[in-house]
C-alpha atoms as a PDB file:
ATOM      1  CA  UNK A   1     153.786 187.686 -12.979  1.00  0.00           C
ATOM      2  CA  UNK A   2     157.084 189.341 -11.555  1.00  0.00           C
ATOM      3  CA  UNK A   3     158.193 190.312 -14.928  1.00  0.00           C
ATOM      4  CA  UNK A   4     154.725 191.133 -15.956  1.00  0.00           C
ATOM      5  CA  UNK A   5     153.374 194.524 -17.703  1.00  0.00           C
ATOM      6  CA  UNK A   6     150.271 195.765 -18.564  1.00  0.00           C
ATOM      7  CA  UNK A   7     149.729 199.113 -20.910  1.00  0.00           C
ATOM      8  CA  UNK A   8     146.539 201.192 -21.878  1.00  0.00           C
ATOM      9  CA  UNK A   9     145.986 202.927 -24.489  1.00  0.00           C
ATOM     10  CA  UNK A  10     144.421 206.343 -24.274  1.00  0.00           C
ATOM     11  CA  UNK A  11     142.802 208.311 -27.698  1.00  0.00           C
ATOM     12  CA  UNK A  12     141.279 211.358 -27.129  1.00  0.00           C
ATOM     13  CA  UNK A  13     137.732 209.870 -28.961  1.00  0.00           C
ATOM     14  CA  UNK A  14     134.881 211.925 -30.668  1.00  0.00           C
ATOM     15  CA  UNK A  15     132.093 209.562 -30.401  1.00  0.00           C
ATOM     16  CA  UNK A  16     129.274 210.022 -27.886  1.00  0.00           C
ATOM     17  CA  UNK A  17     127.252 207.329 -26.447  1.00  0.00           C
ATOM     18  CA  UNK A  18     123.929 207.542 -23.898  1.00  0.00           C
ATOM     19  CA  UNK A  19     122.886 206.455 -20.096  1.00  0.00           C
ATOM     20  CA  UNK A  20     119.831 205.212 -19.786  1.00  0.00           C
ATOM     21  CA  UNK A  21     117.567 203.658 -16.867  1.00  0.00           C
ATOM     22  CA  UNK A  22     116.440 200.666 -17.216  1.00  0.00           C
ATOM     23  CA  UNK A  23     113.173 198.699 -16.027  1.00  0.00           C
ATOM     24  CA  UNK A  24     114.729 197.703 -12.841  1.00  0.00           C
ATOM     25  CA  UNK A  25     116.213 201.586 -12.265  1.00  0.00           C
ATOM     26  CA  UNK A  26     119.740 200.642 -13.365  1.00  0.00           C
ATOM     27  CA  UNK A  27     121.815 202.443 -15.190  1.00  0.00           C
ATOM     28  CA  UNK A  28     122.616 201.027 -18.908  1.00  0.00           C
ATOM     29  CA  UNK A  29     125.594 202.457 -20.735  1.00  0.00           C
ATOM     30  CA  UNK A  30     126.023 202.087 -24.618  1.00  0.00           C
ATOM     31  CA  UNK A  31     128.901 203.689 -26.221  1.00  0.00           C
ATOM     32  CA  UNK A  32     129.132 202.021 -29.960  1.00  0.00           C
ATOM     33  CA  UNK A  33     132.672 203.137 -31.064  1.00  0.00           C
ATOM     34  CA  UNK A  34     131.256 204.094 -34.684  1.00  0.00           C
ATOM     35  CA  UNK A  35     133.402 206.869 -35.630  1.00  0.00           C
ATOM     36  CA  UNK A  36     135.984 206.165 -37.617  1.00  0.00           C
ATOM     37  CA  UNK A  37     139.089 207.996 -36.578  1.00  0.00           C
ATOM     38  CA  UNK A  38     138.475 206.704 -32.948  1.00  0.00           C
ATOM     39  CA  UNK A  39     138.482 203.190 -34.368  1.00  0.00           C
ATOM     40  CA  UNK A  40     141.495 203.675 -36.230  1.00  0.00           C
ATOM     41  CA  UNK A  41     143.405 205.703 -32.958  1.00  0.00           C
ATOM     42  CA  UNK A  42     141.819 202.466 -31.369  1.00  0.00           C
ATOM     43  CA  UNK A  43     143.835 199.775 -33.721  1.00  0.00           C
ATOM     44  CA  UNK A  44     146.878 202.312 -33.632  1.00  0.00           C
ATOM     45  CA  UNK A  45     147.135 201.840 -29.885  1.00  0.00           C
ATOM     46  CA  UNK A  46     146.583 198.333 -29.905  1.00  0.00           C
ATOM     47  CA  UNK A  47     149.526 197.418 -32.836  1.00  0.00           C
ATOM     48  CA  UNK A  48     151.754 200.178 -30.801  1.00  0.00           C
ATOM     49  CA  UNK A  49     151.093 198.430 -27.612  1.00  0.00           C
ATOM     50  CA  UNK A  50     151.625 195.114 -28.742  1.00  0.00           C
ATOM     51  CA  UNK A  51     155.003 196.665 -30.612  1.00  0.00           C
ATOM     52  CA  UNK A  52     156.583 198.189 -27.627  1.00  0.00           C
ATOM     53  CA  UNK A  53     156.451 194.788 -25.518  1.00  0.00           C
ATOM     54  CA  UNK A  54     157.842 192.941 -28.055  1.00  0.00           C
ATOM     55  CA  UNK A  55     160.657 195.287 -28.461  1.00  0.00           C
ATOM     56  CA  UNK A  56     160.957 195.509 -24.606  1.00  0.00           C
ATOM     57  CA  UNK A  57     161.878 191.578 -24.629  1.00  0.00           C
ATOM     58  CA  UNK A  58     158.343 189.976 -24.034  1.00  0.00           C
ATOM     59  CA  UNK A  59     158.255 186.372 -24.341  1.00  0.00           C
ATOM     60  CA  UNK A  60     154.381 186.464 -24.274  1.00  0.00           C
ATOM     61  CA  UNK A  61     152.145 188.807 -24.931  1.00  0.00           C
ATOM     62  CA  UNK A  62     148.200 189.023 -24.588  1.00  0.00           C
ATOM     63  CA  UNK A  63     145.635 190.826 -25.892  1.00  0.00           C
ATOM     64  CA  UNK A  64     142.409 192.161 -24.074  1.00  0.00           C
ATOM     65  CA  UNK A  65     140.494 191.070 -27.244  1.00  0.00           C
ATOM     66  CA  UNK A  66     138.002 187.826 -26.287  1.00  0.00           C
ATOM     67  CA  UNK A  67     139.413 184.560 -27.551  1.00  0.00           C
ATOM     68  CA  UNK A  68     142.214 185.921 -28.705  1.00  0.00           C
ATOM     69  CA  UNK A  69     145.331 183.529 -28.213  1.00  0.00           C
ATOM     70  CA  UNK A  70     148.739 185.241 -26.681  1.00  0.00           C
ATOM     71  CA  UNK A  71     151.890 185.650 -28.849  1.00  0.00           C
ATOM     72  CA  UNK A  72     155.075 183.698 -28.163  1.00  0.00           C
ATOM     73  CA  UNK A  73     158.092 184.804 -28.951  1.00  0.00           C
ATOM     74  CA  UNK A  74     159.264 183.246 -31.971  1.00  0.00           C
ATOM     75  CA  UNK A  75     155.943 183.135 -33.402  1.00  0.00           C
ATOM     76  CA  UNK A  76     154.448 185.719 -36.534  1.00  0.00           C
ATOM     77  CA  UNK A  77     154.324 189.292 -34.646  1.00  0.00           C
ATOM     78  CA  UNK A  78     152.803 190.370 -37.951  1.00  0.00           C
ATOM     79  CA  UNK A  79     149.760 187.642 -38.088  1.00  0.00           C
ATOM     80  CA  UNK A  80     149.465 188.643 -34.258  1.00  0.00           C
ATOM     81  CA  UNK A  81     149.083 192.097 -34.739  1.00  0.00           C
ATOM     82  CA  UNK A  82     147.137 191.991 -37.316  1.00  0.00           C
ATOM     83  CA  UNK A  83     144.441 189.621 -36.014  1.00  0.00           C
ATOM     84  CA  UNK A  84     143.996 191.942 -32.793  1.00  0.00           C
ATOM     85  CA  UNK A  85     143.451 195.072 -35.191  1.00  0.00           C
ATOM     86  CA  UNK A  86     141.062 192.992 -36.469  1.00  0.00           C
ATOM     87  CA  UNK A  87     138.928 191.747 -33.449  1.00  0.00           C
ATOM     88  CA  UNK A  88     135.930 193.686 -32.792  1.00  0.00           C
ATOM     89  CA  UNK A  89     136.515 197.140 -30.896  1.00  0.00           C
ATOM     90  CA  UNK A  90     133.446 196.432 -27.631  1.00  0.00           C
ATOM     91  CA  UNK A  91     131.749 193.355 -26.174  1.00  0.00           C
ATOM     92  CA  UNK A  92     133.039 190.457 -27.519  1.00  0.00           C
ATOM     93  CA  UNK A  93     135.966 191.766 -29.257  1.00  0.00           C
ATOM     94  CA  UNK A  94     138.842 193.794 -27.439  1.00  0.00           C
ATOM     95  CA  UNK A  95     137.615 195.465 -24.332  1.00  0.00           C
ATOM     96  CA  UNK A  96     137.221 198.659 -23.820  1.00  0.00           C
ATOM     97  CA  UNK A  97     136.677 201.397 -20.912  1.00  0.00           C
ATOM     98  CA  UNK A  98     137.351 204.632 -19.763  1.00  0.00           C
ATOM     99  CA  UNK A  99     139.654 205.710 -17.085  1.00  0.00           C
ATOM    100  CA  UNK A 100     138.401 209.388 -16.800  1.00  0.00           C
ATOM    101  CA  UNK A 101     134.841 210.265 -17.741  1.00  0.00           C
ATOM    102  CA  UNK A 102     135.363 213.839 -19.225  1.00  0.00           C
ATOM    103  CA  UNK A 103     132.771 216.038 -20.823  1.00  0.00           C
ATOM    104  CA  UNK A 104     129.228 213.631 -19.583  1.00  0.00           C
ATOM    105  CA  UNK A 105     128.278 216.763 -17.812  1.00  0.00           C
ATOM    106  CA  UNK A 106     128.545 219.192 -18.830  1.00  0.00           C
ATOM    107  CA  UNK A 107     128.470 222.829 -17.579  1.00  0.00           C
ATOM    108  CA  UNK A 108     127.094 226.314 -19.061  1.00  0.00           C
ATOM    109  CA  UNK A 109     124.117 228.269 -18.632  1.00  0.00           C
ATOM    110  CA  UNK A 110     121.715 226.596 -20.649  1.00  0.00           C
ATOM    111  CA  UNK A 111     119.894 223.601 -19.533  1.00  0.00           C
ATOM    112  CA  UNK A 112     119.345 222.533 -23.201  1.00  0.00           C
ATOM    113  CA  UNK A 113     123.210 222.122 -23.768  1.00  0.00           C
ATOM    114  CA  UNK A 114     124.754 221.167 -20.126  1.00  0.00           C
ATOM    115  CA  UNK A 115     123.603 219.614 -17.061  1.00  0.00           C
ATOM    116  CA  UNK A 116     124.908 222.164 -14.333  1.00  0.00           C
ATOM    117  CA  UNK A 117     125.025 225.694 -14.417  1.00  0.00           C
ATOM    118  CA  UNK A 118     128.638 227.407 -14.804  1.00  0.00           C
ATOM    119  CA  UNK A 119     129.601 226.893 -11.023  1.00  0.00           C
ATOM    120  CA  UNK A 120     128.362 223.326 -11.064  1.00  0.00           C
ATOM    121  CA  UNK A 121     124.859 222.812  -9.660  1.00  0.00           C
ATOM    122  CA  UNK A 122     123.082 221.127 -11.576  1.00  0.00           C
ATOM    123  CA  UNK A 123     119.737 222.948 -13.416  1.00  0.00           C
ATOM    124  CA  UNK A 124     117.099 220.774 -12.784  1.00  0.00           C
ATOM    125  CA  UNK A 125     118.306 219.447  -8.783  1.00  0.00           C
ATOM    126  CA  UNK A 126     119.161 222.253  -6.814  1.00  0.00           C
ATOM    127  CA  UNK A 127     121.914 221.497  -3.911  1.00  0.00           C
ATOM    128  CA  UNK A 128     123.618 218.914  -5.963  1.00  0.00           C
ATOM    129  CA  UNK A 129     127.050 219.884  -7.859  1.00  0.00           C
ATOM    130  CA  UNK A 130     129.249 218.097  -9.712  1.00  0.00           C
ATOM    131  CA  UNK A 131     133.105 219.209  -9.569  1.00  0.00           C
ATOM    132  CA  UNK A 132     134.689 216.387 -11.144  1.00  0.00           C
ATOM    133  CA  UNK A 133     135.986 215.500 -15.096  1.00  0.00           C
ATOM    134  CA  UNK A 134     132.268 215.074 -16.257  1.00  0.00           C
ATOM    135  CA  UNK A 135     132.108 218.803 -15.577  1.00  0.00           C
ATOM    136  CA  UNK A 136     134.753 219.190 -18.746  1.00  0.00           C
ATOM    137  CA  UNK A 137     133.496 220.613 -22.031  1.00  0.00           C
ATOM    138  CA  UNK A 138     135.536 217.499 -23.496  1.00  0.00           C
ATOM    139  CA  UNK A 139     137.811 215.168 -23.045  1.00  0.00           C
ATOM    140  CA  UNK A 140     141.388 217.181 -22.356  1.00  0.00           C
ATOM    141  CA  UNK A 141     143.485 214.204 -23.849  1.00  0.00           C
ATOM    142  CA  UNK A 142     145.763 213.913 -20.893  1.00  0.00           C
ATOM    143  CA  UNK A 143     145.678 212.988 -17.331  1.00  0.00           C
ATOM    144  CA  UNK A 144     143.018 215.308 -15.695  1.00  0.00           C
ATOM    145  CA  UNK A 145     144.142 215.007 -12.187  1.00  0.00           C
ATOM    146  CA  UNK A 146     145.409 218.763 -10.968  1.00  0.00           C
ATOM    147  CA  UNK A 147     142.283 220.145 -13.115  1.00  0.00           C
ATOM    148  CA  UNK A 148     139.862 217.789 -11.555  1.00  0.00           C
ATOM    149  CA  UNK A 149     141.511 219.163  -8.056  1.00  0.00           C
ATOM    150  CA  UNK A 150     140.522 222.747  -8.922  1.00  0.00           C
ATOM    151  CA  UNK A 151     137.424 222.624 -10.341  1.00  0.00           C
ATOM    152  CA  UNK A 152     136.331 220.190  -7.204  1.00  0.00           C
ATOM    153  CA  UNK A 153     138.162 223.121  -5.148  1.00  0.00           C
ATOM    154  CA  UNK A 154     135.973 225.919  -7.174  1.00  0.00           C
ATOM    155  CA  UNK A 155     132.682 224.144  -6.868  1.00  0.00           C
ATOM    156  CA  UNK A 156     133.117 223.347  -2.974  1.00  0.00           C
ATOM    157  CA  UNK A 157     133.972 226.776  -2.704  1.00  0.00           C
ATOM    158  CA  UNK A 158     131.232 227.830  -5.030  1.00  0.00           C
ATOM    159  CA  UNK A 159     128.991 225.378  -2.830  1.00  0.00           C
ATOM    160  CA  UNK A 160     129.981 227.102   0.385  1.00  0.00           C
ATOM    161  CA  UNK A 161     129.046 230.827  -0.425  1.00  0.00           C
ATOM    162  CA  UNK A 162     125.773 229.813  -1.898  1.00  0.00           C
END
């Protein structure tokens, strides 16, 4: 794997999915990918991705979609491409997950529309905050990483005059 490389693609979706507890107290996710501009950004990403390795020289490339075979150079980019559009976008198709989990909790002063008040406790827990990306109205469609660090900053300082 020395001349390896690996790309993600990022869309900044619209969809919204749930968390809910389960029998045994764990957490189950579901986030159907039903809208139809994020499953088109979705396919985008996936043809650009597979585009930019074959232009960068790739002699193989692979897909994160289940059972899909790899490409070899020399084979039909085009069939390649256009059978990883196709896979399913979820669980048993091309995989998906999130790197940053922006906008899950929200913040604002009512409890009906956000989870933590506008300094980040939370309305129905008192003494626990959240100061992280979840805390985002929405997703910011960009690395979050400075404005993670000062919100965090703001709600431990928020935390520490309360």
């Amino acid at each position: 794997m020395p001349q390896g490389a690996t790309f993600i693609g990022l869309i900044r979706d619209r969809g919204a999915g749930k968390v809910e507890i389960d029998a045994n107290g764990e957490a189950v996710v579901t986030y159907p990918v039903d809208d139809e501009l994020d499953q088109s950004n979705l396919r985008k990403g996936i043809e650009a991705q597979i585009r930019i390795h074959e232009a960068a020289g790739a002699t193989e490339i692979y897909s994160l979609a289940q059972g899909l075979p790899s490409w070899k150079r020399g084979e039909d980019l085009e069939a390649f491409v256009e059978t990883a559009k196709a896979a399913p976008l979820g669980a048993g198709g091309q995989t998906l997950f999130c790197a940053h989990q922006m906008g899950s909790c929200r913040m604002g002063s009512d409890p009906k529309t956000s989870v933590a008040g506008p300094w980040g406790e939370l309305h129905d827990t008192k003494g626990v905050w959240i100061g992280d990306a979840s805390a985002f109205p929405s997703a910011s469609g960009t690395n979050p990483m400075v404005s993670i660090m000062a919100l965090a900053r703001r709600t431990a300082r928020a935390i520490l005059s309360d």
